[in-house]
Protein backbone atom coordinates (compact mmCIF):
# COMPACT_ATOMS: atom_id res chain seq x y z
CA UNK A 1 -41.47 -46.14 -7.79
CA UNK A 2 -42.55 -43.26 -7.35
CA UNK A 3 -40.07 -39.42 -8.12
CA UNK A 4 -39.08 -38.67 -4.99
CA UNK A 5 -37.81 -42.18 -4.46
CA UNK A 6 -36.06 -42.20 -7.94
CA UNK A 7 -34.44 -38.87 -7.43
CA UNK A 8 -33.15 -39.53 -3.81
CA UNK A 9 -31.84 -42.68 -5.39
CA UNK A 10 -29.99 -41.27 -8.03
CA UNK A 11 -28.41 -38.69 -6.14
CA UNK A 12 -26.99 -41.09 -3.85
CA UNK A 13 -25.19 -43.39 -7.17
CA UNK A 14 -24.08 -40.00 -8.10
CA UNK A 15 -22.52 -38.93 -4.82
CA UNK A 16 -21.38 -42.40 -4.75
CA UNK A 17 -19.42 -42.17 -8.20
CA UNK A 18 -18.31 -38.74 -7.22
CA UNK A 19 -16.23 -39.70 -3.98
CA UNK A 20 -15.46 -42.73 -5.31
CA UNK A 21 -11.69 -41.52 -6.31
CA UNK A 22 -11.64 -39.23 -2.95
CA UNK A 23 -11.83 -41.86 -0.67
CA UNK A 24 -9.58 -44.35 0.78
CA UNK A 25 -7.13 -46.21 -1.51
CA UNK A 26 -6.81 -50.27 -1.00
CA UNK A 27 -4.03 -52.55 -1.78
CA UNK A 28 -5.44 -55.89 -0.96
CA UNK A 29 -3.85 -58.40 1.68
CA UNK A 30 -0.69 -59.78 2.15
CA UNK A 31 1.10 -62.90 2.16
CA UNK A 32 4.06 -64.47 2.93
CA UNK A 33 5.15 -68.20 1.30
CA UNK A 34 7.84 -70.39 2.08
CA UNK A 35 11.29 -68.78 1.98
CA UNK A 36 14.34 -69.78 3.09
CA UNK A 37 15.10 -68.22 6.71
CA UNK A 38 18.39 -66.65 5.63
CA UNK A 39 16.87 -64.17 2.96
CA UNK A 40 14.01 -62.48 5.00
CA UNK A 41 16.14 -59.79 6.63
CA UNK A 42 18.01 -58.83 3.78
CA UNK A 43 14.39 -58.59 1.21
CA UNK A 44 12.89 -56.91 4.27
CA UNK A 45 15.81 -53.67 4.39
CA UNK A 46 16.13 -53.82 0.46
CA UNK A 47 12.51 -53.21 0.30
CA UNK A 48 12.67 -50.59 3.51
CA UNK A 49 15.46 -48.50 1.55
CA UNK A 50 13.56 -48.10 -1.65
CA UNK A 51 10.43 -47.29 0.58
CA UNK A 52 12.68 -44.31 1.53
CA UNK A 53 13.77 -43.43 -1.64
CA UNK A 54 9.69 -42.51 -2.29
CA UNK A 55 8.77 -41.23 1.44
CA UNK A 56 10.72 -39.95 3.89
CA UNK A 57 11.26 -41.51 6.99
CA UNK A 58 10.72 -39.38 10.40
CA UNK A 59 7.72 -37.18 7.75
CA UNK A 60 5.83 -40.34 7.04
CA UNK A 61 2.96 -42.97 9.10
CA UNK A 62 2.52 -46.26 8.02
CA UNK A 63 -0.44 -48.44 7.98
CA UNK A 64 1.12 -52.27 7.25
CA UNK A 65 -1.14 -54.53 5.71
CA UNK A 66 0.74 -57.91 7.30
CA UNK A 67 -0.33 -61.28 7.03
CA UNK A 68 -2.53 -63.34 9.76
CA UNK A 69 0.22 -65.83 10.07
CA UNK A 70 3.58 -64.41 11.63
CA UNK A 71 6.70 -65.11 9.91
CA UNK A 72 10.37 -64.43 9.89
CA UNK A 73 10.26 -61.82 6.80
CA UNK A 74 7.07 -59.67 8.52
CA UNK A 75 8.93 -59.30 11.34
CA UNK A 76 12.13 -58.28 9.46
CA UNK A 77 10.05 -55.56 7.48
CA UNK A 78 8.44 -54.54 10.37
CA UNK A 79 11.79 -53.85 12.69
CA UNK A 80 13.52 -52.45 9.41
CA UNK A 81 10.63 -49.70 8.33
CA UNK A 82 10.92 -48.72 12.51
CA UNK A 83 14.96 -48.61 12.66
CA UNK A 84 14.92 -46.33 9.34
CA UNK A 85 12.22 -44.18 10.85
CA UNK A 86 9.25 -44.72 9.52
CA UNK A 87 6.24 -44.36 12.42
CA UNK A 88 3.84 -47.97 12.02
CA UNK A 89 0.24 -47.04 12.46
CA UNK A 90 -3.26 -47.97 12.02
CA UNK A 91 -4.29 -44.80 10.60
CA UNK A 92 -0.90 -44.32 8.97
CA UNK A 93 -0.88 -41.59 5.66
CA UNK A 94 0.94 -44.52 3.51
CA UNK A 95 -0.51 -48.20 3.21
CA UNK A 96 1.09 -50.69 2.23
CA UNK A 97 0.62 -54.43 1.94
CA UNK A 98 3.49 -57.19 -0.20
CA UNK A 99 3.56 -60.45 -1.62
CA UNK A 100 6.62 -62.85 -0.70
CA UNK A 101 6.90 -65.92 -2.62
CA UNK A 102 8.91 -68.17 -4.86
CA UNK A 103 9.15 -68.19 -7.79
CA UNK A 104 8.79 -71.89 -8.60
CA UNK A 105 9.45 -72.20 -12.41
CA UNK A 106 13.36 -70.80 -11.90
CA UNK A 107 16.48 -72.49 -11.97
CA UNK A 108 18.23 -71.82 -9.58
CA UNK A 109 15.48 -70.91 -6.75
CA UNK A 110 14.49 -67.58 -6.72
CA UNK A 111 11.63 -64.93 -5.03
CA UNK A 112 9.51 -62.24 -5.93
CA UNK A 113 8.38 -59.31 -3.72
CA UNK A 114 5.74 -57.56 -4.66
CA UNK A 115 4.75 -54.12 -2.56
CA UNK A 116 1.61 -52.33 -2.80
CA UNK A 117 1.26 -48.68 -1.99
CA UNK A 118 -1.21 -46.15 -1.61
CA UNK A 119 -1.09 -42.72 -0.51
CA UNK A 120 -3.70 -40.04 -0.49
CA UNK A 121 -2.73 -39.41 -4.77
CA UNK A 122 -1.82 -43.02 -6.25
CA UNK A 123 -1.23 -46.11 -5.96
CA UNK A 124 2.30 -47.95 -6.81
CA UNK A 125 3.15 -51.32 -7.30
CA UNK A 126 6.81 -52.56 -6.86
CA UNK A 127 8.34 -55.47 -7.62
CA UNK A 128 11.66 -57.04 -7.44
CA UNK A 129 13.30 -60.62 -7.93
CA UNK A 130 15.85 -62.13 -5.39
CA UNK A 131 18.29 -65.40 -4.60
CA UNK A 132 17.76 -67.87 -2.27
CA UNK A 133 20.52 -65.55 0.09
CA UNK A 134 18.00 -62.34 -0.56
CA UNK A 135 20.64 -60.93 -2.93
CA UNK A 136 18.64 -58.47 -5.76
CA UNK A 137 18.72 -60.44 -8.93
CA UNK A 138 17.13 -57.56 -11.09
CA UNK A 139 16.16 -53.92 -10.55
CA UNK A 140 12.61 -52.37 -9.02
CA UNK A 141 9.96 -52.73 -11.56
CA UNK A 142 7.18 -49.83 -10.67
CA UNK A 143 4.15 -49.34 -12.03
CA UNK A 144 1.58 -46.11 -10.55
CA UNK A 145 -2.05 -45.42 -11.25
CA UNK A 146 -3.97 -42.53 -10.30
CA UNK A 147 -3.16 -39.01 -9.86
CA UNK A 148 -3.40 -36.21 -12.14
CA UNK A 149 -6.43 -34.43 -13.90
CA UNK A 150 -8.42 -37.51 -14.47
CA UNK A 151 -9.51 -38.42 -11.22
C-alpha cells in the first residue's frame, strides 16, 4: 500500500470516529406481543403523558418507530401522541420506538413497556410495568446516555 493510499485511509476512520457521536441517534425496532385488547389504550396515553412531561407537545416532531404488523396498542399510541399534540413525522426531531409485551413469569399477568428515545443530545430508555386492565403497577424507570462533555 502505498502513503497516499494509507493516509487517505486513515483520514477517513478518523472522520468516521469523529462524527460518529454527531450523527443520527438509533433506538432499534419495535414490537408489539400479545396483550389483552382492553389495556392498549390506557398503556398507549400513560406512555403519551410522560412523553409530555419530557417534550412538549405543539414544540415537538415525532419520528415513530412502529412495528410491521398493525395492532390495537400502535394505533392507540399513535391517535394519543396526535390528540395531545405532538406532530408524527418521518423526519421528526424526537424518535422513538417501544417494546409491548408480557411479562410471562408474573402472577397475576402483567406487561412491560419499554420506550426508546433519542433526540439530537441523548438517548432515554423508559420503562414501566402494567395489569392486565393497563393500570400502572410501578413507577417510570429511566435510564439516559449521552450528552455532556464526553461526546
Amino acid at each position: 500500500m502505498n502513503w497516499n493510499a494509507f493516509f487517505t485511509l486513515t483520514l477517513f476512520i478518523l472522520a468516521g470516529c469523529l462524527t460518529g457521536c454527531a450523527g443520527s441517534r438509533t433506538v432499534g425496532g419495535s414490537y408489539v406481543g400479545t396483550l389483552p385488547q382492553n389495556g392498549a389504550a390506557s398503556i398507549a396515553e400513560d406512555a403519551t403523558t410522560q412523553l409530555s412531561s419530557l417534550y412538549p407537545p405543539g414544540h415537538t416532531s415525532i419520528r415513530l418507530v412502529a412495528p410491521k404488523q398493525s395492532e390495537a396498542f400502535s394505533q392507540a399510541l399513535e391517535t394519543s401522541l396526535r390528540q395531545k399534540g405532538f406532530t408524527l413525522s418521518p423526519n421528526g426531531t424526537v424518535t422513538m420506538s417501544y417494546v409491548l409485551d408480557e411479562l410471562r413469569s408474573a402472577k397475576p399477568p402483567a406487561w412491560y413497556l419499554q420506550l426508546r428515545i433519542a433526540d439530537k443530545s441523548q438517548n432515554k430508555t423508559l420503562a414501566r410495568s402494567y395489569t392486565a386492565s393497563g393500570q400502572p403497577a410501578a413507577g417510570f424507570s429511566s435510564l439516559a446516555t449521552g450528552g455532556g462533555d464526553h461526546e
